[in-house]
PDB file of N, CA and C in Angstrom:
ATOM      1  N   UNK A   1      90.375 132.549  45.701  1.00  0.00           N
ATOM      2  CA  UNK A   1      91.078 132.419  44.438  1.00  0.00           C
ATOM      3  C   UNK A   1      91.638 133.776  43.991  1.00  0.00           C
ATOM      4  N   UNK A   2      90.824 134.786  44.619  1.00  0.00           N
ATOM      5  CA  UNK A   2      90.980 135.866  43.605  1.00  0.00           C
ATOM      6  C   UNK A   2      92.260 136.534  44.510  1.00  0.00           C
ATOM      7  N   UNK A   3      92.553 136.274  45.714  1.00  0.00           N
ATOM      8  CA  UNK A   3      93.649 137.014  47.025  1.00  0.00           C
ATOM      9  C   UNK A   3      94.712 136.055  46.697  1.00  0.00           C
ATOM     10  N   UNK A   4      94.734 134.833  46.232  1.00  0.00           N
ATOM     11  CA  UNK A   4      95.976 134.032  45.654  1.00  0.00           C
ATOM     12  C   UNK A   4      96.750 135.127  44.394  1.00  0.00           C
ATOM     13  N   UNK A   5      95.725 134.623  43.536  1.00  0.00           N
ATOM     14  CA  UNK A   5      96.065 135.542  42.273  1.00  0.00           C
ATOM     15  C   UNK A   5      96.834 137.067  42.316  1.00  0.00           C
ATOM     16  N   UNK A   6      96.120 137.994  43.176  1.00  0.00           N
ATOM     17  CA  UNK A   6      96.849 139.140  43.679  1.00  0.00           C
ATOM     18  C   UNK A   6      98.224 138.565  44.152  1.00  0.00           C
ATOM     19  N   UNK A   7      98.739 137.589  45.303  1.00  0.00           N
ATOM     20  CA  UNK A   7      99.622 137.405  46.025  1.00  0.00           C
ATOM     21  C   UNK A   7     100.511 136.686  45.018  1.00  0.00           C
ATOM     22  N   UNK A   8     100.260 136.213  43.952  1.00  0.00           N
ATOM     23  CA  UNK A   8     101.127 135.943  42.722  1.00  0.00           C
ATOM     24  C   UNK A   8     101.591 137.019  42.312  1.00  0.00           C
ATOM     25  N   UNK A   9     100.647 137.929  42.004  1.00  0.00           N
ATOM     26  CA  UNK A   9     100.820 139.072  40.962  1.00  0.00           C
ATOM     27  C   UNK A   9     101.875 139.928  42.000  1.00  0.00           C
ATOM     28  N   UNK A  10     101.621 140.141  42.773  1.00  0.00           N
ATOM     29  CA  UNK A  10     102.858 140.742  43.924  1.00  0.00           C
ATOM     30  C   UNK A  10     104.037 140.234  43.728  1.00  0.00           C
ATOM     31  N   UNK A  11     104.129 138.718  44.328  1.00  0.00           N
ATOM     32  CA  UNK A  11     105.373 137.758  44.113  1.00  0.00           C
ATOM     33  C   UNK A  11     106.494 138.374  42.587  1.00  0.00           C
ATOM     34  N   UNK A  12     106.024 138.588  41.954  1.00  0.00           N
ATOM     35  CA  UNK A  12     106.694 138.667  40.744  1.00  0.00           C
ATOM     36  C   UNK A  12     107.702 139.749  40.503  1.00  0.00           C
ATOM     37  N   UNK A  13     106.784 140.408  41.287  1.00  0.00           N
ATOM     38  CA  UNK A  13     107.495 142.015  41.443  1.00  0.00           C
ATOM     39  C   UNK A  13     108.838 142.013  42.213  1.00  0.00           C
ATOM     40  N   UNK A  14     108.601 141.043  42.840  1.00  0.00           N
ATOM     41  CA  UNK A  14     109.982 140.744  43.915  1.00  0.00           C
ATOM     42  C   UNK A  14     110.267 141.917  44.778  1.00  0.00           C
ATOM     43  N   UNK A  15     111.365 141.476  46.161  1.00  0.00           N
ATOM     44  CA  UNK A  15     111.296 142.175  47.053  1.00  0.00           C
ATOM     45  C   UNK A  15     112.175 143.594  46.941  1.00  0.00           C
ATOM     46  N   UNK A  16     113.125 143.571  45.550  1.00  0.00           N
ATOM     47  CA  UNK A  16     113.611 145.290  44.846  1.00  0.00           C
ATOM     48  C   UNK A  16     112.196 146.058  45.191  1.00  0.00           C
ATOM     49  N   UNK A  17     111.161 145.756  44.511  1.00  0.00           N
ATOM     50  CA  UNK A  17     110.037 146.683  44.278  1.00  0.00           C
ATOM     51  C   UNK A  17     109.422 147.032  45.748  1.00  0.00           C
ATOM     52  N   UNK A  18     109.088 145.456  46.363  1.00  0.00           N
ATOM     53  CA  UNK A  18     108.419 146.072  47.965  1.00  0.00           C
ATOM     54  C   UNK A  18     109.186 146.634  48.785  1.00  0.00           C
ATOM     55  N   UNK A  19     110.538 146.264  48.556  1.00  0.00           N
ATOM     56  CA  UNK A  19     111.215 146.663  49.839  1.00  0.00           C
ATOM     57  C   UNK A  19     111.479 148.835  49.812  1.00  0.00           C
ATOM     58  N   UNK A  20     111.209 148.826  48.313  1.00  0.00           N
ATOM     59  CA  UNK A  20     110.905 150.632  48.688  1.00  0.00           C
ATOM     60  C   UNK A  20     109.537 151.123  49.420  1.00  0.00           C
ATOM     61  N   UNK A  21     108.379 150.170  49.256  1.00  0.00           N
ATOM     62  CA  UNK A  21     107.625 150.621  50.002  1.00  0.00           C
ATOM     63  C   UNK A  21     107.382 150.236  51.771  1.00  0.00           C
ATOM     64  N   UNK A  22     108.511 149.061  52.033  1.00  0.00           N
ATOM     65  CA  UNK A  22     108.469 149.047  53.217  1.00  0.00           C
ATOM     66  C   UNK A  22     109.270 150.338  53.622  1.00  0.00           C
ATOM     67  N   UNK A  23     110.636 150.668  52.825  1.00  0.00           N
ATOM     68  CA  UNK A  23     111.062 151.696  54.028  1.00  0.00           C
ATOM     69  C   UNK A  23     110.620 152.946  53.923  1.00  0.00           C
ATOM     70  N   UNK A  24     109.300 153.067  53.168  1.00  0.00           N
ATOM     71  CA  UNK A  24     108.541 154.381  53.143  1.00  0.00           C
ATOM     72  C   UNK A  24     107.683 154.246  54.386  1.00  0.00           C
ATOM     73  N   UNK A  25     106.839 153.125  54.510  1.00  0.00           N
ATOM     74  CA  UNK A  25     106.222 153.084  55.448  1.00  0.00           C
ATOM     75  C   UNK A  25     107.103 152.716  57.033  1.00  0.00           C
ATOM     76  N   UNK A  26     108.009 152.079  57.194  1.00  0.00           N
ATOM     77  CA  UNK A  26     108.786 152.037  58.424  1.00  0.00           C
ATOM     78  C   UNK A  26     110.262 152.304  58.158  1.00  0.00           C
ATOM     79  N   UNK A  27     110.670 153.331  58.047  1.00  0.00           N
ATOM     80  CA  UNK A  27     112.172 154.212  57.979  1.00  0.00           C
ATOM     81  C   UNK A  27     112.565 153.461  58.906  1.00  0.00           C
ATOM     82  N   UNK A  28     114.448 153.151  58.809  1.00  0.00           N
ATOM     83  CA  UNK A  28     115.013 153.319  60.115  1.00  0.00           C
ATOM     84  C   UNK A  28     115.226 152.164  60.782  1.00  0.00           C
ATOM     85  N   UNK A  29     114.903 150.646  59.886  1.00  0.00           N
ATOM     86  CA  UNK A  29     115.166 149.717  60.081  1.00  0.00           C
ATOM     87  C   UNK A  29     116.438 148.634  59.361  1.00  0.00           C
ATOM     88  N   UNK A  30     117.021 148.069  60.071  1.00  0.00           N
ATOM     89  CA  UNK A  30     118.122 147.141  59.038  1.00  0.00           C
ATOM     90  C   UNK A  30     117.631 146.306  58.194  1.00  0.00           C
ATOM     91  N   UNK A  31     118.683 145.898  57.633  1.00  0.00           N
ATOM     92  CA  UNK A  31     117.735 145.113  56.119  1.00  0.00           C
ATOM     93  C   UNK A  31     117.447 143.797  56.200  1.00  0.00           C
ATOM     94  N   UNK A  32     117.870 142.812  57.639  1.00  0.00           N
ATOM     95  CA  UNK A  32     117.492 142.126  58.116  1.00  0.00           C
ATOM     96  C   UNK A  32     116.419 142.167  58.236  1.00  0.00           C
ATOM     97  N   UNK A  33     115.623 143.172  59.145  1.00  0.00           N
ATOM     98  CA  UNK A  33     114.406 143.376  59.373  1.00  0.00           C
ATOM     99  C   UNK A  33     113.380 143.698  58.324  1.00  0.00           C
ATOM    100  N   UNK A  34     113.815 144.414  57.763  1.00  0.00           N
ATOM    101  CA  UNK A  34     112.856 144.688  55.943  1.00  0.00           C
ATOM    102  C   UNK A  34     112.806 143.318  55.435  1.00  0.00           C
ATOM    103  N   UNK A  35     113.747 142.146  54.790  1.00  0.00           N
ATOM    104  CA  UNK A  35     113.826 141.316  54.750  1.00  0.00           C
ATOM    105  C   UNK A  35     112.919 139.963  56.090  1.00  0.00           C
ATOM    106  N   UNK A  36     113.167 140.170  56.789  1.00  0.00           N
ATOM    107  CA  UNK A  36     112.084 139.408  57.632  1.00  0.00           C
ATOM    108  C   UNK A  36     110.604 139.986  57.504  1.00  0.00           C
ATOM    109  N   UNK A  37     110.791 141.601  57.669  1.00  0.00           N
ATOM    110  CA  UNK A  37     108.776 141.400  57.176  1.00  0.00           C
ATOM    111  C   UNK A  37     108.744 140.798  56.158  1.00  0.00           C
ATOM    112  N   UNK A  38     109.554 141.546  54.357  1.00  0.00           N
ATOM    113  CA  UNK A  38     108.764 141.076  53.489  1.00  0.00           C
ATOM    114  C   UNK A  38     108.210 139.640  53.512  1.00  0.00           C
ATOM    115  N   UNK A  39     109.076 138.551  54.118  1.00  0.00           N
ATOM    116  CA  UNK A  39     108.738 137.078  54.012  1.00  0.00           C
ATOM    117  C   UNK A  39     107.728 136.644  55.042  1.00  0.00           C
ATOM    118  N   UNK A  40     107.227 137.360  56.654  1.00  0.00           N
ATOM    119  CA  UNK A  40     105.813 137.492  56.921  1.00  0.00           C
ATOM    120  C   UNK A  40     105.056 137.755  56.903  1.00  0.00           C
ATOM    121  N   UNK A  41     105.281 138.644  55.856  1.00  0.00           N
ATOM    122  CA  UNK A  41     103.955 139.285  54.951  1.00  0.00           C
ATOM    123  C   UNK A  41     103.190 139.082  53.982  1.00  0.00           C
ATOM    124  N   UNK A  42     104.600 138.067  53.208  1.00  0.00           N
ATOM    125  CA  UNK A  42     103.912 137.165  51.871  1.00  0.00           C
ATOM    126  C   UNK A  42     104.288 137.991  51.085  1.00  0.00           C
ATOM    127  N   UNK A  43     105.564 139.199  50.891  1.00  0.00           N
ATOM    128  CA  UNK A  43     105.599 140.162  50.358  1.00  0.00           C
ATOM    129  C   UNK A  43     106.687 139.522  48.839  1.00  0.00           C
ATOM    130  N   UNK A  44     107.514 138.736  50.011  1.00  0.00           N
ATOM    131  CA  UNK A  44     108.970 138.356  48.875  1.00  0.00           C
ATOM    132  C   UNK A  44     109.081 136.623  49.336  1.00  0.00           C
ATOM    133  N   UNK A  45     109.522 136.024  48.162  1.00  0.00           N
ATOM    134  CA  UNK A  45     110.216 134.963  48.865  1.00  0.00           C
ATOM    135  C   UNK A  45     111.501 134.503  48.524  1.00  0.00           C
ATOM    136  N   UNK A  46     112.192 133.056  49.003  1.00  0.00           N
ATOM    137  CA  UNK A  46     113.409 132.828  48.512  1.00  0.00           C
ATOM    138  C   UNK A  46     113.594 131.635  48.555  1.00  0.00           C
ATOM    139  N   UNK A  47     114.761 131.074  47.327  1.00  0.00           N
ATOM    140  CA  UNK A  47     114.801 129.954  47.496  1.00  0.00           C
ATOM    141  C   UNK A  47     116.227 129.432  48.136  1.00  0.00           C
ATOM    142  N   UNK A  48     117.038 130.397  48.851  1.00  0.00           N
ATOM    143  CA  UNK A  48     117.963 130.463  49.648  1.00  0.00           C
ATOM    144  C   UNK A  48     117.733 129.324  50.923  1.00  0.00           C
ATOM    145  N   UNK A  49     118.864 128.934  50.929  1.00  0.00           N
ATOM    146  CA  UNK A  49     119.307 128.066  52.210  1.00  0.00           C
ATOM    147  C   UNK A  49     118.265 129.475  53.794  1.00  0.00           C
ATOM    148  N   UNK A  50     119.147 130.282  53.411  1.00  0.00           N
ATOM    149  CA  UNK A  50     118.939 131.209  54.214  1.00  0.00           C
ATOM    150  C   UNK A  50     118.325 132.531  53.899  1.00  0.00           C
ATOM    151  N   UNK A  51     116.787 132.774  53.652  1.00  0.00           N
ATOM    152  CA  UNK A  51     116.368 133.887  52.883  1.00  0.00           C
ATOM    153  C   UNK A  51     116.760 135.128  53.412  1.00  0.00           C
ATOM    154  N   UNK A  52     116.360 134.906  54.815  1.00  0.00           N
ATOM    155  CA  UNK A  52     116.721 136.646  55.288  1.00  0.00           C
ATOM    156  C   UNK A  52     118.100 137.172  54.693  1.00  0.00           C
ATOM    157  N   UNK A  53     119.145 136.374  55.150  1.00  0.00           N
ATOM    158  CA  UNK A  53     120.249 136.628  54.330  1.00  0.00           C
ATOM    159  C   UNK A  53     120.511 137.082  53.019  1.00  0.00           C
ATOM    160  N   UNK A  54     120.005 136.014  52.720  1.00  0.00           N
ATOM    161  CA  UNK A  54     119.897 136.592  50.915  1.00  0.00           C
ATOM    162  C   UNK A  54     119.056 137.963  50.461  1.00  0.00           C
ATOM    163  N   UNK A  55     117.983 138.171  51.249  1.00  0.00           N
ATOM    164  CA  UNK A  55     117.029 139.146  50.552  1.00  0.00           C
ATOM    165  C   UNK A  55     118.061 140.534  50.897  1.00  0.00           C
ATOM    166  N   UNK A  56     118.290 140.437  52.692  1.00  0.00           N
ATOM    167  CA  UNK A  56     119.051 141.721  53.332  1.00  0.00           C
ATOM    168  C   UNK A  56     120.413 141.737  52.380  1.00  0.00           C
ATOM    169  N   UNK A  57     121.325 140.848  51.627  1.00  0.00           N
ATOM    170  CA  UNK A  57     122.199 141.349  51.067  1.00  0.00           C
ATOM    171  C   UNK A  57     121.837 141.832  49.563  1.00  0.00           C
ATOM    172  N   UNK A  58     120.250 141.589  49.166  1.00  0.00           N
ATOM    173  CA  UNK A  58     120.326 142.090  48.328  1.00  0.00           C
ATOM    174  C   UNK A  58     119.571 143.676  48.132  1.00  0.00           C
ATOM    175  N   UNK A  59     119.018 144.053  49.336  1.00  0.00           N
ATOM    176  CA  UNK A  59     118.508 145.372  49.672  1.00  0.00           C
ATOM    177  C   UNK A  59     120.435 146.147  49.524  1.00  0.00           C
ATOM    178  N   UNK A  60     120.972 145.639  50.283  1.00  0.00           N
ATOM    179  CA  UNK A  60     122.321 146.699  50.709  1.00  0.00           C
ATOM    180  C   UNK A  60     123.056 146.681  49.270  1.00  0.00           C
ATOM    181  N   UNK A  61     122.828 145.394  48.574  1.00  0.00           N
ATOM    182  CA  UNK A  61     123.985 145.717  47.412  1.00  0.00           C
ATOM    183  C   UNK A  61     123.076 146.617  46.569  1.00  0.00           C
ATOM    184  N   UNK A  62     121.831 146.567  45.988  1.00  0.00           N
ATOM    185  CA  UNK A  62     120.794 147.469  45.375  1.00  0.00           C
ATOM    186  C   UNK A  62     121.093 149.061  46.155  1.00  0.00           C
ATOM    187  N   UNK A  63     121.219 149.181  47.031  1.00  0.00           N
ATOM    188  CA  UNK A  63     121.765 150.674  47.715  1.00  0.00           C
ATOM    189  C   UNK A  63     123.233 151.268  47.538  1.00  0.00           C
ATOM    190  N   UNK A  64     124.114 150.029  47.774  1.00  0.00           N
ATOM    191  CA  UNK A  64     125.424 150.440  47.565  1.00  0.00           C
ATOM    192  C   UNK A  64     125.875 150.666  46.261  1.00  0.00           C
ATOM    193  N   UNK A  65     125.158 150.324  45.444  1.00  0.00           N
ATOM    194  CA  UNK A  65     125.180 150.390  43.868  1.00  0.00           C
ATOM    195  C   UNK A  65     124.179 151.458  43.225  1.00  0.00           C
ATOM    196  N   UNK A  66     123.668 152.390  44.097  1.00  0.00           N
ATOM    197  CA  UNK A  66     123.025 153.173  43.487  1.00  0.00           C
ATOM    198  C   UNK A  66     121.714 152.740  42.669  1.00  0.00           C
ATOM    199  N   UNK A  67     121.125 152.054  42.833  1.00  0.00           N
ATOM    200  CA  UNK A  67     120.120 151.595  41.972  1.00  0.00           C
ATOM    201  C   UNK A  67     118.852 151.502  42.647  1.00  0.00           C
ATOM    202  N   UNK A  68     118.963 152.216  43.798  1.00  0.00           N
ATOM    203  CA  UNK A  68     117.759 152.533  44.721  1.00  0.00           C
ATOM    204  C   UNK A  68     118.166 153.948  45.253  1.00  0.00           C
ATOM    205  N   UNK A  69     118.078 154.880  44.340  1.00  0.00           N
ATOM    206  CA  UNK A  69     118.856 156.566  44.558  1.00  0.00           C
ATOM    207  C   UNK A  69     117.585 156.950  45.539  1.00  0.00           C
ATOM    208  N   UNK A  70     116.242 156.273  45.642  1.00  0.00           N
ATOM    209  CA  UNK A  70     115.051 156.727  46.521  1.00  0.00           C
ATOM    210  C   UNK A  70     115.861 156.104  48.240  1.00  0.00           C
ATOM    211  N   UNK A  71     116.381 155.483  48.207  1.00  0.00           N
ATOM    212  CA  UNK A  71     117.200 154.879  49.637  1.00  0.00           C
ATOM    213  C   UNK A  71     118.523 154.643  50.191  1.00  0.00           C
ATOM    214  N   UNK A  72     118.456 155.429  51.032  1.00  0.00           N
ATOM    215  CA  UNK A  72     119.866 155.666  51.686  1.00  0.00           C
ATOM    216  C   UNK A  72     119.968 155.030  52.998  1.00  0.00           C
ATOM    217  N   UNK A  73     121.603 154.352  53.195  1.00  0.00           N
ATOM    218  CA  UNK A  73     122.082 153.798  54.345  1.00  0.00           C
ATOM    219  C   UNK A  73     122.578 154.737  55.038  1.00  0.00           C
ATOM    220  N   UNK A  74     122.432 154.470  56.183  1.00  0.00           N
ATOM    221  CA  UNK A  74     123.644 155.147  57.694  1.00  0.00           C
ATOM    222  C   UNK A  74     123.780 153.806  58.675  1.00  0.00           C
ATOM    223  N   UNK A  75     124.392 154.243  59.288  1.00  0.00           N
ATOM    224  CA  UNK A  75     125.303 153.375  60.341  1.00  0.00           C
ATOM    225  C   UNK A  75     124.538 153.845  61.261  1.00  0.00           C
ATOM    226  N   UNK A  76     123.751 153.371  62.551  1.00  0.00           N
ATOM    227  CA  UNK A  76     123.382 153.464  63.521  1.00  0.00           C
ATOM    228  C   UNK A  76     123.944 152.283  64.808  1.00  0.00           C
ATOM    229  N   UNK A  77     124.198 152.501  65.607  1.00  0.00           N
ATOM    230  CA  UNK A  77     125.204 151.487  66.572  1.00  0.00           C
ATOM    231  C   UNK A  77     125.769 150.383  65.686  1.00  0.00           C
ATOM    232  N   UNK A  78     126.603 151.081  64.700  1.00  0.00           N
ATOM    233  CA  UNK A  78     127.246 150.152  64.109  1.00  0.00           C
ATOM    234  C   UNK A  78     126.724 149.109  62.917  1.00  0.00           C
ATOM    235  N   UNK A  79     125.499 149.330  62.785  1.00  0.00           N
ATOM    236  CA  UNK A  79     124.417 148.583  61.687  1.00  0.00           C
ATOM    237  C   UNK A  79     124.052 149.137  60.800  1.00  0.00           C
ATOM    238  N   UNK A  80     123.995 149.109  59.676  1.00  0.00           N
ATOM    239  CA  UNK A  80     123.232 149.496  58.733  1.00  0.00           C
ATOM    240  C   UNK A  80     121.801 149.840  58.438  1.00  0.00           C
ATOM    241  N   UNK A  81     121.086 150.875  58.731  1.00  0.00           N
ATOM    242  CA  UNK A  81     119.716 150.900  58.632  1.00  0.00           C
ATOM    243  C   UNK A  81     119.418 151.772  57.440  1.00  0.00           C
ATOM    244  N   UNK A  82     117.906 151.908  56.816  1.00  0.00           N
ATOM    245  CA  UNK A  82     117.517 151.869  55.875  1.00  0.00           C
ATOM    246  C   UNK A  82     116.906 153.089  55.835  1.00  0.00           C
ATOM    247  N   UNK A  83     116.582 154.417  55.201  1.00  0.00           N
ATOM    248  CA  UNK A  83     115.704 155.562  55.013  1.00  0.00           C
ATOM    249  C   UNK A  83     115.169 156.250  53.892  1.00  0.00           C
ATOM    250  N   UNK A  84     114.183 156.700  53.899  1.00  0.00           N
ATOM    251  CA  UNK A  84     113.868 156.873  52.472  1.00  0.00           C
ATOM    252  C   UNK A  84     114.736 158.446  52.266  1.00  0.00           C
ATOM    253  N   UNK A  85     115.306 158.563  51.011  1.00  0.00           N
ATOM    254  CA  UNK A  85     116.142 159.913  50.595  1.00  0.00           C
ATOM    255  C   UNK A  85     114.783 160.925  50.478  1.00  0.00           C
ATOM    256  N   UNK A  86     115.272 162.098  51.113  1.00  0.00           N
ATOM    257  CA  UNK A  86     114.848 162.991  50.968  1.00  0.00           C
ATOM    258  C   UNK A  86     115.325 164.306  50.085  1.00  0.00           C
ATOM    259  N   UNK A  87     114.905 165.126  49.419  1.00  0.00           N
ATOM    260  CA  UNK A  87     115.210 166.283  48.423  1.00  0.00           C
ATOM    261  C   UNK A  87     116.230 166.990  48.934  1.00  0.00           C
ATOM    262  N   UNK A  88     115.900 167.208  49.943  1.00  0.00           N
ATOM    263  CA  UNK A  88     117.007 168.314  51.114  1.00  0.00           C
ATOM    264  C   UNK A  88     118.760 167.235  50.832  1.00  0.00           C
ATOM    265  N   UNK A  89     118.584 165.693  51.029  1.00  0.00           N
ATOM    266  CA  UNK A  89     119.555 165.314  50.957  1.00  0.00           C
ATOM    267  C   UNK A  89     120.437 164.630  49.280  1.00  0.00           C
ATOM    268  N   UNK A  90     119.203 165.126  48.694  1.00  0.00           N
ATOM    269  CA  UNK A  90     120.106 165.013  47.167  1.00  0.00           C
ATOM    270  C   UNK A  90     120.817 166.269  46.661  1.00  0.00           C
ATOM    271  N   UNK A  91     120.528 167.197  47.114  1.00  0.00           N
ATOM    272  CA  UNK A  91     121.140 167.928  47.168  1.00  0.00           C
ATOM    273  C   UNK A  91     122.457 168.383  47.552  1.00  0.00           C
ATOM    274  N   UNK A  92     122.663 167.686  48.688  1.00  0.00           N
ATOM    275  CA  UNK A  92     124.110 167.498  49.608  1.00  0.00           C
ATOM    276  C   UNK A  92     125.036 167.198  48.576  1.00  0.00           C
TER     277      UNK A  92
END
């Protein structure tokens, strides 16, 4: 009862909030993939036809909009992957 309750109390937070601590803990992944853990993890969910979709476009628009200044995109073979900003690069 009491690991439900936590996994509610998570849920709420939605995947804006986890998905900064996934790409702290695994840099360097597309948002497909951030988006597929959070939902085997029990991290995020969706009520999308298609969640991965939905969650990964909403990691990139939250980035492209500045509203995750802790996470920055690059292009790696042509994809979008995910990194946490570093000091050295706010500076740039």
């Amino acid at each position: 009862m009491e690991l439900k309750l936590q996994q509610e109390t998570n849920m709420r937070h939605g995947f804006k909030s986890v998905v900064r601590d996934l790409v702290r803990a695994h840099p360097g992944l597309s948002s497909d993939e951030y988006a597929q853990m959070a939902l085997d993890k029990g991290l995020a969910t969706s009520d999308s036809r298609n969640p991965v979709f939905s969650l990964q476009s909403t990691l990139r628009k939250e980035v492209r909009e500045r509203r995750m200044p802790d996470v920055i995109a690059r292009k790696v073979d042509g994809k979008l992957h995910f990194f946490r900003q570093t000091k050295t690069q706010l500076l740039l």
